[in-house]
N, C-alpha and C. Protein backbone atom coordinates (compact mmCIF):
# COMPACT_ATOMS: atom_id res chain seq x y z
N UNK A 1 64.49 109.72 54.58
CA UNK A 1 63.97 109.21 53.32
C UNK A 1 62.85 110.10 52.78
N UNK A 2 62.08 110.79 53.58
CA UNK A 2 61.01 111.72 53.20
C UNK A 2 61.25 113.22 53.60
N UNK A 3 62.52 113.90 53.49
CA UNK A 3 62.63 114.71 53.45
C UNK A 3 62.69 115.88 52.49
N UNK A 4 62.43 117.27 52.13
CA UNK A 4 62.94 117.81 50.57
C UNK A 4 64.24 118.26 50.70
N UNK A 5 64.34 118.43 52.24
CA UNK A 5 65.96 119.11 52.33
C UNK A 5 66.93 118.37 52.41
N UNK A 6 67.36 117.54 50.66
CA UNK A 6 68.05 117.27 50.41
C UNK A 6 69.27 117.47 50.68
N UNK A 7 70.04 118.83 50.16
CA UNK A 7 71.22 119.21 50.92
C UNK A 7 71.65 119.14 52.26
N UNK A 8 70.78 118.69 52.96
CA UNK A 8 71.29 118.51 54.47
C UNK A 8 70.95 116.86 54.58
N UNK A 9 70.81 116.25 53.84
CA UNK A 9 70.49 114.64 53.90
C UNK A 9 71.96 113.83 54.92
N UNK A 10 72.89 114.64 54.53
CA UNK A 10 74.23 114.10 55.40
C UNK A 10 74.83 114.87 56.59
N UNK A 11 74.01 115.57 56.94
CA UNK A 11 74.03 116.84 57.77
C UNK A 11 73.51 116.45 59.09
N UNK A 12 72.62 115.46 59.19
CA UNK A 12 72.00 114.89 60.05
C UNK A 12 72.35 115.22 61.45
N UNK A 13 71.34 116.03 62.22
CA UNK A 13 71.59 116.30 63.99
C UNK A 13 71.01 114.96 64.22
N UNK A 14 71.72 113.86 65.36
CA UNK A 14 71.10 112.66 65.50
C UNK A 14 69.74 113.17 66.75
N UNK A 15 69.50 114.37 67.19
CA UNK A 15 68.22 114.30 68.03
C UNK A 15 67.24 114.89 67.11
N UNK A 16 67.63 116.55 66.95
CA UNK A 16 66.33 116.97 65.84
C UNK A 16 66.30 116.05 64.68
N UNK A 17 66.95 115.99 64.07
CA UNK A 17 67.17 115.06 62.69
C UNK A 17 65.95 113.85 62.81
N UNK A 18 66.56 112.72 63.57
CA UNK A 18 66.07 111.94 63.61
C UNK A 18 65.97 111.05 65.06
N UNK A 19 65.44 111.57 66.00
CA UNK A 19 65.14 111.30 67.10
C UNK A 19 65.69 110.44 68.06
N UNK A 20 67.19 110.55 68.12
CA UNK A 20 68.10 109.40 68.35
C UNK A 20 68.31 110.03 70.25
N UNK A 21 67.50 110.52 70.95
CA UNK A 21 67.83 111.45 71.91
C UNK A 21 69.01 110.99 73.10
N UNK A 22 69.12 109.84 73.36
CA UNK A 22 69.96 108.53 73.59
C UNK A 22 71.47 108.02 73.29
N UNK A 23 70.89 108.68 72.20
CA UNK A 23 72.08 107.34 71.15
C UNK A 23 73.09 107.36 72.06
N UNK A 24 73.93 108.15 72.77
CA UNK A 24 75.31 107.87 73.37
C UNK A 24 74.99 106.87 73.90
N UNK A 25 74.20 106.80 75.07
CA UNK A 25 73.77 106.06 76.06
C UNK A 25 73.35 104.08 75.36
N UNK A 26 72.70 104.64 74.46
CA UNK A 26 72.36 103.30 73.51
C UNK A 26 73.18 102.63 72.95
N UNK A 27 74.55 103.64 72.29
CA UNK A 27 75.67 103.40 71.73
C UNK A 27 76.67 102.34 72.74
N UNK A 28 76.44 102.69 73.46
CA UNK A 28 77.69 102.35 74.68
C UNK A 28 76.98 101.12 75.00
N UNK A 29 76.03 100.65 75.13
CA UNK A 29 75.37 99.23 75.21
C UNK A 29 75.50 98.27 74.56
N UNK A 30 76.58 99.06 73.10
CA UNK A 30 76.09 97.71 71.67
C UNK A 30 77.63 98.07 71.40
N UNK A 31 78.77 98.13 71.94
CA UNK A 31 80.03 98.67 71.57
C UNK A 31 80.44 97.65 70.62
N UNK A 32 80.47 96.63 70.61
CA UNK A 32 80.89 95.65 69.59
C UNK A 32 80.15 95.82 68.33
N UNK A 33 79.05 95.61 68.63
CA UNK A 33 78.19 96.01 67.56
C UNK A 33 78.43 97.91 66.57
N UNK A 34 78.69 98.85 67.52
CA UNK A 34 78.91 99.89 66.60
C UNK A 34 80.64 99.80 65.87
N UNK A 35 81.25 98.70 66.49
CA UNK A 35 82.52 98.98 66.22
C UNK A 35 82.36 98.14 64.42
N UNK A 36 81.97 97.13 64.59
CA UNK A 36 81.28 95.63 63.30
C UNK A 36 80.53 96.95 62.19
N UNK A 37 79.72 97.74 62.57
CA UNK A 37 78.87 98.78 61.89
C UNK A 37 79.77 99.96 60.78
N UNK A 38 80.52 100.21 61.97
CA UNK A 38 81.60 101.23 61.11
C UNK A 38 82.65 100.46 60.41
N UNK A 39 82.67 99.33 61.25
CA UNK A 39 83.47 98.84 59.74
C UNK A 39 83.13 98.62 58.22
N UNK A 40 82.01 97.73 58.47
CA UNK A 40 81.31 97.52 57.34
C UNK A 40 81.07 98.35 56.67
N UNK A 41 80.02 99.55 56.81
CA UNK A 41 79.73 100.62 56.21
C UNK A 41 80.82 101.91 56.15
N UNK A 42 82.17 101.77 56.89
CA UNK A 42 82.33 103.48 56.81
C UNK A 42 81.84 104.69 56.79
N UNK A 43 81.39 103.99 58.55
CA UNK A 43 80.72 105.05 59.45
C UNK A 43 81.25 105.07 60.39
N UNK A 44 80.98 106.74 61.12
CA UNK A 44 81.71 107.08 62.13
C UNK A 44 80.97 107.07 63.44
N UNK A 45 79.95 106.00 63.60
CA UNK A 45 79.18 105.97 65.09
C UNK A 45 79.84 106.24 65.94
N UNK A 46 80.84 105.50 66.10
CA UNK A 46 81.27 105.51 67.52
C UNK A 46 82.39 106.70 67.63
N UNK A 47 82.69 107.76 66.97
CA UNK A 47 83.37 109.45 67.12
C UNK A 47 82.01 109.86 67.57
N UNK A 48 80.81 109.85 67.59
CA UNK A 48 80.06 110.49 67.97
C UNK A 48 80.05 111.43 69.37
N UNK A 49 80.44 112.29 69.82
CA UNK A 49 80.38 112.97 70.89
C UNK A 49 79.30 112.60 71.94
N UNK A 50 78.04 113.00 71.56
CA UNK A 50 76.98 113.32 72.51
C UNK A 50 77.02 114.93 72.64
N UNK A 51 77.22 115.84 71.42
CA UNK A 51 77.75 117.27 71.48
C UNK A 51 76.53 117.65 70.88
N UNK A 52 76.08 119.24 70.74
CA UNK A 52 75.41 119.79 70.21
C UNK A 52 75.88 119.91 68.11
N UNK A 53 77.36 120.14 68.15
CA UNK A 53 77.73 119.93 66.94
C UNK A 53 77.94 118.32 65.78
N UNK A 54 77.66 117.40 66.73
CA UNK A 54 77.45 115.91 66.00
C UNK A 54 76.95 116.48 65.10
N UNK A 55 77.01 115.29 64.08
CA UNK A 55 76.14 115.34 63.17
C UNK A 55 76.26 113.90 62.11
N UNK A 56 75.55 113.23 61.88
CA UNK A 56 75.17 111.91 61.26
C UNK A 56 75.15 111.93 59.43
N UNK A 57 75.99 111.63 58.83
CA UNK A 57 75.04 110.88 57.25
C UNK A 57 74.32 110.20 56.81
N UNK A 58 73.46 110.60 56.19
CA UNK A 58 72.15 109.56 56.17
C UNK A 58 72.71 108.27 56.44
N UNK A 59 73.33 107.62 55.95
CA UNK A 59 73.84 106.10 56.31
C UNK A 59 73.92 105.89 57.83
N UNK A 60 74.98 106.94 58.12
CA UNK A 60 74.52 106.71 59.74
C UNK A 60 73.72 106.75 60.39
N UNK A 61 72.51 107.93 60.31
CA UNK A 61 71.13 108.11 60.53
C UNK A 61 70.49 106.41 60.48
N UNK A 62 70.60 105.65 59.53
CA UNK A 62 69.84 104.79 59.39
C UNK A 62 70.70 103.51 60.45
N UNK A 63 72.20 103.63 60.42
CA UNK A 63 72.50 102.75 61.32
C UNK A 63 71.95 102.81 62.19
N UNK A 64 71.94 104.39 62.66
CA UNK A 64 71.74 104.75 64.29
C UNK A 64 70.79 104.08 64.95
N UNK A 65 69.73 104.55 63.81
CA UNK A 65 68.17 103.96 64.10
C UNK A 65 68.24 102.99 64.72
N UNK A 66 69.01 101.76 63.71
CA UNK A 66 68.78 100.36 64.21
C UNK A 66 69.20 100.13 64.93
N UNK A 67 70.30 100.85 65.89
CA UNK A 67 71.16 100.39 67.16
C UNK A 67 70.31 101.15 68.27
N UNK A 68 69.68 102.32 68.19
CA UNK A 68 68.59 102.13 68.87
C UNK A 68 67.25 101.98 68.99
N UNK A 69 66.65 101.02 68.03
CA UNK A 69 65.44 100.12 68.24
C UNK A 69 66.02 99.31 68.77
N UNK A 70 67.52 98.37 68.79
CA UNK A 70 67.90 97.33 69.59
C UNK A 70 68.26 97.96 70.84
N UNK A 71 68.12 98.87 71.33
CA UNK A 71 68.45 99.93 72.83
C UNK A 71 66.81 99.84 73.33
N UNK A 72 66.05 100.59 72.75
CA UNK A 72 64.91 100.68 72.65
C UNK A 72 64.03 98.91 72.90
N UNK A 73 64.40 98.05 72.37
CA UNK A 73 63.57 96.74 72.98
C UNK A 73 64.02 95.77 74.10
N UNK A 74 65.58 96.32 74.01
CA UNK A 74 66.20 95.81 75.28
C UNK A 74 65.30 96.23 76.44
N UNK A 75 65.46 97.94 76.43
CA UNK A 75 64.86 98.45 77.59
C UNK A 75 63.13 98.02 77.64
N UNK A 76 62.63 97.81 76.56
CA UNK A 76 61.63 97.27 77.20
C UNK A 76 61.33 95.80 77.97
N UNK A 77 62.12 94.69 77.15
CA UNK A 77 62.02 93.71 77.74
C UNK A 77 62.10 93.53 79.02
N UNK A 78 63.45 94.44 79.84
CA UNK A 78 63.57 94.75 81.09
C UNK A 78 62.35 94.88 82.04
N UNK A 79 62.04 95.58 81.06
CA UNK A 79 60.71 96.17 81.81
C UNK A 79 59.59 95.03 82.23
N UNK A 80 59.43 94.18 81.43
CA UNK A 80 58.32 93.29 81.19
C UNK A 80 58.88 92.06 82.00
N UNK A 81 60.53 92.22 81.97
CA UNK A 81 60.35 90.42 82.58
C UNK A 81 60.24 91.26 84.33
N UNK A 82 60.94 92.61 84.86
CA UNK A 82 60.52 93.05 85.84
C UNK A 82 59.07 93.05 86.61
N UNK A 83 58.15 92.81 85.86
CA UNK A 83 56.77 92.89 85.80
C UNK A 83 56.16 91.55 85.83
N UNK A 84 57.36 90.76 85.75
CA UNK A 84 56.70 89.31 85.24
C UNK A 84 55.57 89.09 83.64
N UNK A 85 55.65 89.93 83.01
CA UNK A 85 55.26 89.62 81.90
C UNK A 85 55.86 88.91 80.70
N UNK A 86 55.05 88.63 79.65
CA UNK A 86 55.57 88.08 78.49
C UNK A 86 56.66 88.80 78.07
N UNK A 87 57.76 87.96 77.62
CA UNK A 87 58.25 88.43 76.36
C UNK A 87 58.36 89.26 75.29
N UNK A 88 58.48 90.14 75.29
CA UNK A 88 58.46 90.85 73.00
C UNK A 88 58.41 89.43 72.09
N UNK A 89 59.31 88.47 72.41
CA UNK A 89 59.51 87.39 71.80
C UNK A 89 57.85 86.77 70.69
N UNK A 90 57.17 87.21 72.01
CA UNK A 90 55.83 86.37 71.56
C UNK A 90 54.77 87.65 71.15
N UNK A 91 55.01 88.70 71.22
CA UNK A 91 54.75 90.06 70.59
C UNK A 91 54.87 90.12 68.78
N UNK A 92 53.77 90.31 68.03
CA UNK A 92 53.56 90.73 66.74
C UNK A 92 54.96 91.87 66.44
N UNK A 93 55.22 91.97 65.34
CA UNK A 93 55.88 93.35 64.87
C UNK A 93 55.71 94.46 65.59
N UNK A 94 54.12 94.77 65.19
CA UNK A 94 53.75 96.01 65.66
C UNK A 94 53.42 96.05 67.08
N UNK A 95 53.28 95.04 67.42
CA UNK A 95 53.27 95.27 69.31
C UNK A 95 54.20 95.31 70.16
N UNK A 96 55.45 95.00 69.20
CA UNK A 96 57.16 95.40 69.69
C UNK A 96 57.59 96.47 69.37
N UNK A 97 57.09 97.06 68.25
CA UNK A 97 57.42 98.33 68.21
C UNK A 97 56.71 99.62 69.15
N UNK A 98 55.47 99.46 69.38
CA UNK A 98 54.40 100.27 70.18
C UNK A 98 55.16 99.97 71.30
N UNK A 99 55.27 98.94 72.19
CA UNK A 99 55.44 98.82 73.31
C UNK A 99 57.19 99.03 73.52
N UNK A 100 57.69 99.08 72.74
CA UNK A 100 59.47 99.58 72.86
C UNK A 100 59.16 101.08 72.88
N UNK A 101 58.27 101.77 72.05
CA UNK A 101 58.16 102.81 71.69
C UNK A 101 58.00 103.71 72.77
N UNK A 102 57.25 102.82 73.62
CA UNK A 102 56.68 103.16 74.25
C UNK A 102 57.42 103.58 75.87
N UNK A 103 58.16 102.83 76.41
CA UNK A 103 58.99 102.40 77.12
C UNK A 103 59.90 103.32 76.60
N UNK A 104 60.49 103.47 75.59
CA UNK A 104 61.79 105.02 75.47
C UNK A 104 61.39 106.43 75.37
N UNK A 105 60.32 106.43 74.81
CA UNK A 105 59.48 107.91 75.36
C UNK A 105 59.28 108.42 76.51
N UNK A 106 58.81 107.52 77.66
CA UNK A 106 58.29 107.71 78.74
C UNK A 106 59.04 107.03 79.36
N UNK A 107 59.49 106.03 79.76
CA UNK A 107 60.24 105.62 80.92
C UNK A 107 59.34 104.49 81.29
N UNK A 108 57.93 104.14 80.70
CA UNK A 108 57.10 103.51 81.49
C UNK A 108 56.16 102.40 80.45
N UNK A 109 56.32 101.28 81.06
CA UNK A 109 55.67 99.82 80.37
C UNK A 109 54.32 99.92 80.35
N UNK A 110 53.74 100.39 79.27
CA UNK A 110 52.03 100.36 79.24
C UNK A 110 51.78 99.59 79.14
N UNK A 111 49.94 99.06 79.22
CA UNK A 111 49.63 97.81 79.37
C UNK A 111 49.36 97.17 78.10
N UNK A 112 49.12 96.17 77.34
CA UNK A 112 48.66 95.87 76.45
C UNK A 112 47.28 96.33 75.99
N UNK A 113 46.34 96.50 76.50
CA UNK A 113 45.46 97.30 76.32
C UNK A 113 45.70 98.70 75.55
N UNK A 114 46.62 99.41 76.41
CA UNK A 114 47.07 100.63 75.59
C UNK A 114 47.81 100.87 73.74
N UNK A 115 48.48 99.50 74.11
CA UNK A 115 48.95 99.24 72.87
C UNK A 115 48.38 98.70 72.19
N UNK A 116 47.17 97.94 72.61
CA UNK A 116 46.01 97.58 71.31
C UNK A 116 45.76 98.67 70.81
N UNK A 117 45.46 99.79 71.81
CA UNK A 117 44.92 101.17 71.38
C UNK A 117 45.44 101.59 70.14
N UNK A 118 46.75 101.80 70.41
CA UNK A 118 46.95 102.49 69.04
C UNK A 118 47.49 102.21 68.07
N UNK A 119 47.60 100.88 68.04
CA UNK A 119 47.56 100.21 67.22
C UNK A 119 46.68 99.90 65.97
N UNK A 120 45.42 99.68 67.08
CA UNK A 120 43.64 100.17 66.06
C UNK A 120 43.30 101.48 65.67
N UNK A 121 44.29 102.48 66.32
CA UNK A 121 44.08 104.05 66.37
C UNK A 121 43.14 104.57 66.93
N UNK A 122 43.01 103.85 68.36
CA UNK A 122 41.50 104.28 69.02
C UNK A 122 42.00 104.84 70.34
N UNK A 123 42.82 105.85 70.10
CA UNK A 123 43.53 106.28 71.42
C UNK A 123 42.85 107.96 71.55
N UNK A 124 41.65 108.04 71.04
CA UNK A 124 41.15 109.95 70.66
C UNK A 124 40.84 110.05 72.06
N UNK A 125 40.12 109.29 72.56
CA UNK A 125 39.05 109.27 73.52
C UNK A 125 40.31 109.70 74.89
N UNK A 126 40.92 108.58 75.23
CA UNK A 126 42.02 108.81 76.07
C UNK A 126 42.69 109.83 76.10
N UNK A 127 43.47 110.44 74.98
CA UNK A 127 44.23 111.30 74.82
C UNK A 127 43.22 112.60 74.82
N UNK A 128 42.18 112.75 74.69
CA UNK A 128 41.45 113.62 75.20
C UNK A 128 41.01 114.13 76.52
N UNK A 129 41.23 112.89 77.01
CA UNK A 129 40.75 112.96 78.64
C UNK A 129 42.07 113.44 78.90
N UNK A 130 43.14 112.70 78.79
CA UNK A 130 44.04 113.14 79.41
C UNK A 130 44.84 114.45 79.22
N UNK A 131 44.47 115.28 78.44
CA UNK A 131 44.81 116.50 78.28
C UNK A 131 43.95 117.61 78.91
N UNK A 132 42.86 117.38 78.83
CA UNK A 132 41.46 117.95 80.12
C UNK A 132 41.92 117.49 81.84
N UNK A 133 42.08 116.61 81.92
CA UNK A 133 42.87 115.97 83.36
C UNK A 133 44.25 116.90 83.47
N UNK A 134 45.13 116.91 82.69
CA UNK A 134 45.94 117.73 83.10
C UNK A 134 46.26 119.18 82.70
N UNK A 135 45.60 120.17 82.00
CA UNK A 135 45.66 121.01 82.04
C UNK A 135 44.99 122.25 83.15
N UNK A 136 45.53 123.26 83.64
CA UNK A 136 46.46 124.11 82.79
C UNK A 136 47.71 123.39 83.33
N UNK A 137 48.14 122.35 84.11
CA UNK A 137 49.25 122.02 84.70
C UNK A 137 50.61 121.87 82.77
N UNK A 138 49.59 121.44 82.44
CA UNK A 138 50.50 120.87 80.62
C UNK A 138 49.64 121.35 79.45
N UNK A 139 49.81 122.09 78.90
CA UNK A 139 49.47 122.04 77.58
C UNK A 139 48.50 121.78 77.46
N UNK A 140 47.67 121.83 76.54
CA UNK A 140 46.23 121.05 76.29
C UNK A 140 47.29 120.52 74.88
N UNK A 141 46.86 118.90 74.50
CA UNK A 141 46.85 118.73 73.42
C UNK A 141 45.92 118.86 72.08
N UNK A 142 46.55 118.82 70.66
CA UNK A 142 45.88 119.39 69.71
C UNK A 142 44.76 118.07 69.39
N UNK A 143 44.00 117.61 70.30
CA UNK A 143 42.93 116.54 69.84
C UNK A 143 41.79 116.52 70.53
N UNK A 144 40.56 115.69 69.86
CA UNK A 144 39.50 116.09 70.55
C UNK A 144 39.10 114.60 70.98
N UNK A 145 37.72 114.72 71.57
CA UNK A 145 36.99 113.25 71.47
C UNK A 145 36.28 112.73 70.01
N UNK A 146 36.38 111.78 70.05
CA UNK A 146 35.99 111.31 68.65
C UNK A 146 34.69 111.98 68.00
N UNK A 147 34.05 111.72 69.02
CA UNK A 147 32.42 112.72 68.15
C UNK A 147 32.99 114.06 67.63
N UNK A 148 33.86 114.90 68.26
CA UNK A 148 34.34 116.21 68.35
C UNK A 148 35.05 116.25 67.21
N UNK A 149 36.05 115.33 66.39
CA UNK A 149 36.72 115.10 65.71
C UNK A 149 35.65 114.81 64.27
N UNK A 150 35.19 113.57 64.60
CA UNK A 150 34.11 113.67 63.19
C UNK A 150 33.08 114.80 63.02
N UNK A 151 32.52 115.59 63.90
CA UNK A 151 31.81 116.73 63.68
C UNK A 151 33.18 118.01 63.08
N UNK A 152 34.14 117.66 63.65
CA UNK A 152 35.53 118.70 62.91
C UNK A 152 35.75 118.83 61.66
N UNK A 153 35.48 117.22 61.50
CA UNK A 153 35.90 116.95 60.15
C UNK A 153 34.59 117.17 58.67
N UNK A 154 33.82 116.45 59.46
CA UNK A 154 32.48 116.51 58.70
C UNK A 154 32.38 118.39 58.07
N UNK A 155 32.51 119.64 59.06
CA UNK A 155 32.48 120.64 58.18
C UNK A 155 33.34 120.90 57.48
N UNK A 156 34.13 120.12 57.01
CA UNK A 156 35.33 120.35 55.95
C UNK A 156 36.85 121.05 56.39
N UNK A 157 36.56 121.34 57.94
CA UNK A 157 38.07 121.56 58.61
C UNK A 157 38.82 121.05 58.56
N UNK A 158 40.62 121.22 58.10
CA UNK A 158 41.63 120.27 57.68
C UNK A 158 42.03 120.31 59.81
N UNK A 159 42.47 118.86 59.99
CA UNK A 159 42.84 118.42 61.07
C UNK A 159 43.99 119.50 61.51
N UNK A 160 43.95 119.82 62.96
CA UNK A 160 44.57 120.02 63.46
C UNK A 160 46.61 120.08 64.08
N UNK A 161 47.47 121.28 63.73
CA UNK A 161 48.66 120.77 63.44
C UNK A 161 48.63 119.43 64.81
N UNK A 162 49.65 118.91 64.47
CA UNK A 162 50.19 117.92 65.41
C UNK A 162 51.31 117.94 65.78
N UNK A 163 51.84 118.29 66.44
CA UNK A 163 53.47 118.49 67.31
C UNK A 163 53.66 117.89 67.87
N UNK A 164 54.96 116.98 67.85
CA UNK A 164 55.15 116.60 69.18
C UNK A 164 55.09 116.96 70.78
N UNK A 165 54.93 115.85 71.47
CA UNK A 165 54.50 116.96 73.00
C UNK A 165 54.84 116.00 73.91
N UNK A 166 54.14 116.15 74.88
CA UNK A 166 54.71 115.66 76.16
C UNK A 166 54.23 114.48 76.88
N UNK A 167 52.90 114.05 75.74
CA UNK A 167 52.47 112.26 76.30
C UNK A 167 53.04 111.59 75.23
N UNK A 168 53.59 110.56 75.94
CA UNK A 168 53.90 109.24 75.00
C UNK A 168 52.97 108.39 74.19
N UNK A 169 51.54 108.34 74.91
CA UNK A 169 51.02 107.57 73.61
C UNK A 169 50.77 108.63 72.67
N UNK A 170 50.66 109.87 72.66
CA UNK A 170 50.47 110.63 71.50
C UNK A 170 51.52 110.87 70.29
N UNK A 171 52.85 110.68 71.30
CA UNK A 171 53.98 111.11 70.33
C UNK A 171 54.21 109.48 69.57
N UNK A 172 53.97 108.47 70.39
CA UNK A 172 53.68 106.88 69.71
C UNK A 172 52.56 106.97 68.79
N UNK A 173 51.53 107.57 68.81
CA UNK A 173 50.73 107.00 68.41
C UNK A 173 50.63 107.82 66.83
N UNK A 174 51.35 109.05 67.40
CA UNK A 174 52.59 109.67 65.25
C UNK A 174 53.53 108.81 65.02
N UNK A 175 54.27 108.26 65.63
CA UNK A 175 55.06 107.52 64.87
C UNK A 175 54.49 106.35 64.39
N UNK A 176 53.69 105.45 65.03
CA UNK A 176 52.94 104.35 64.39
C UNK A 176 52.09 104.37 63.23
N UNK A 177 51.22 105.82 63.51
CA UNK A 177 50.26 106.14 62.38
C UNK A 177 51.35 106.52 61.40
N UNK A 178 51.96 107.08 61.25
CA UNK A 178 53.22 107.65 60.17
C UNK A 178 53.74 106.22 59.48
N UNK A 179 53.82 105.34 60.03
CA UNK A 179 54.39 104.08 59.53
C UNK A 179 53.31 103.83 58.81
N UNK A 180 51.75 103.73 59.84
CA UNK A 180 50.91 103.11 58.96
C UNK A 180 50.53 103.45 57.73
N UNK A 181 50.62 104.73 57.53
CA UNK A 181 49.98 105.79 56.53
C UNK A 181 50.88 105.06 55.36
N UNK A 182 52.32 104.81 55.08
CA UNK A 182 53.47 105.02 54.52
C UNK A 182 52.84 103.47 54.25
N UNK A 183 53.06 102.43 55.01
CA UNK A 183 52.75 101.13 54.46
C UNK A 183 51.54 100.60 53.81
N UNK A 184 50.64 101.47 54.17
CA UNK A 184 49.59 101.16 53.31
C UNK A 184 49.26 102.05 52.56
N UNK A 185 49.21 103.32 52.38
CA UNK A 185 49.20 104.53 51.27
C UNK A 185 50.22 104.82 50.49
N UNK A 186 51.42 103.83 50.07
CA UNK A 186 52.70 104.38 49.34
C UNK A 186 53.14 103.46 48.90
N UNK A 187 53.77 103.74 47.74
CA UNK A 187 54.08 101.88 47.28
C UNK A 187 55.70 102.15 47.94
N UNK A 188 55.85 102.48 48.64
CA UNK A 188 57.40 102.21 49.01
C UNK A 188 57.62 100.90 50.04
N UNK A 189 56.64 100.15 50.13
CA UNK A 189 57.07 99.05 50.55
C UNK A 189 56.52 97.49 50.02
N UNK A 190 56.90 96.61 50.14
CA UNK A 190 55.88 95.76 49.33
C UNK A 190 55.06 94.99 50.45
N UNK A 191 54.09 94.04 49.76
CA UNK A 191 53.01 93.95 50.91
C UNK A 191 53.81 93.07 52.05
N UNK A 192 55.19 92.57 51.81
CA UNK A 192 55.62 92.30 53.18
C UNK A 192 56.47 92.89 54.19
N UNK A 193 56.54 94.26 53.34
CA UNK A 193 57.06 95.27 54.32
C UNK A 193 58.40 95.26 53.54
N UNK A 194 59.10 94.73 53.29
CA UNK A 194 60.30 95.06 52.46
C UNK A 194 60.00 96.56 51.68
N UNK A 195 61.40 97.06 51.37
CA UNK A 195 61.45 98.22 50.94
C UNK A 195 61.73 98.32 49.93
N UNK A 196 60.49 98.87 48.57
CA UNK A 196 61.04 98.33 47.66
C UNK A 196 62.20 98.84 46.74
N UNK A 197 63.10 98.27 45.79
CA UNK A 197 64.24 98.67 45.02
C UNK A 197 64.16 99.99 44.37
């Protein structure tokens, strides 16, 4: 939806494209469901290979999505009733999405705590440590500690690129902020989240 490279809008790689890294695997979980999908829409989910040459139309892109956020909260719930924890059921929007998010990135059920984190967007501090903790073993990531960040910013330095990388709350905590930015800085949705016409 926010792309300029229009001409490839139906061109769609389901991993670079749009982060579907799964989908076979996700696909094969909801078989009834992708079979109901392609009917309706005239889409070809389920030809999908799992090949380097796939490739998605936006329509499918957007099915895809939704068949795996429903891949994506399955696997977390797993996770949580394994743990003896709550439900998603009783989880806000955004604390089902963080914590699904969270759980298909990494493999691993963070605590609620974490997902308050970035939720409030107060994950600098952490994600700072934890890139000092593990380097040179990984990367250093592109962030600082918060003082470090407002003294960054304060001399008029534009923020730092941001790439995806190799911690999950960081690569969660772009996709959440990306939502947030979009729902509250854009009129493309209305204030109940619907998308507008």
């Amino acid at each position: 939806m926010l792309t300029d490279d229009i001409g490839r809008v139906d061109k769609v790689d389901p991993v670079l494209g749009v982060g579907l890294d799964d989908h076979r695997i996700g696909f094969k979980r909801f078989p009834g469901l992708i079979e109901r999908l392609d009917e309706a829409f005239g889409s070809h989910l389920a030809q999908l290979k799992g090949v380097r040459e796939d490739r998605m139309s936006f329509v499918e892109s957007v099915l895809g999505t939704g068949v795996m956020w429903l891949y994506e909260k399955d696997l977390a719930e797993q996770k949580l009733r394994a743990e003896g924890r709550p439900s998603q059921n009783g989880l806000t929007a955004d604390e089902q999405f963080v914590t699904a998010s969270l759980v298909y990135n990494s493999g691993l059920l963070f605590s609620a705590e974490r997902v308050a984190q970035i939720i409030q967007a107060d994950t600098g501090a952490y994600l700072a440590d934890i890139s000092e903790r593990s380097a040179p073993r990984r990367p250093r990531l592109p962030v600082m500690t918060p003082q470090e960040a407002d003294a960054w910013l304060a001399a008029g330095k534009a923020p730092p690129e941001q790439p995806t990388s190799w911690n999950a709350v960081y690569h969660v905590s772009q996709r959440y902020g990306a939502w947030t930015a979009i729902a509250r800085f854009s009129s493309a949705f209305t204030d109940q989240g619907d998308v507008r016409e």
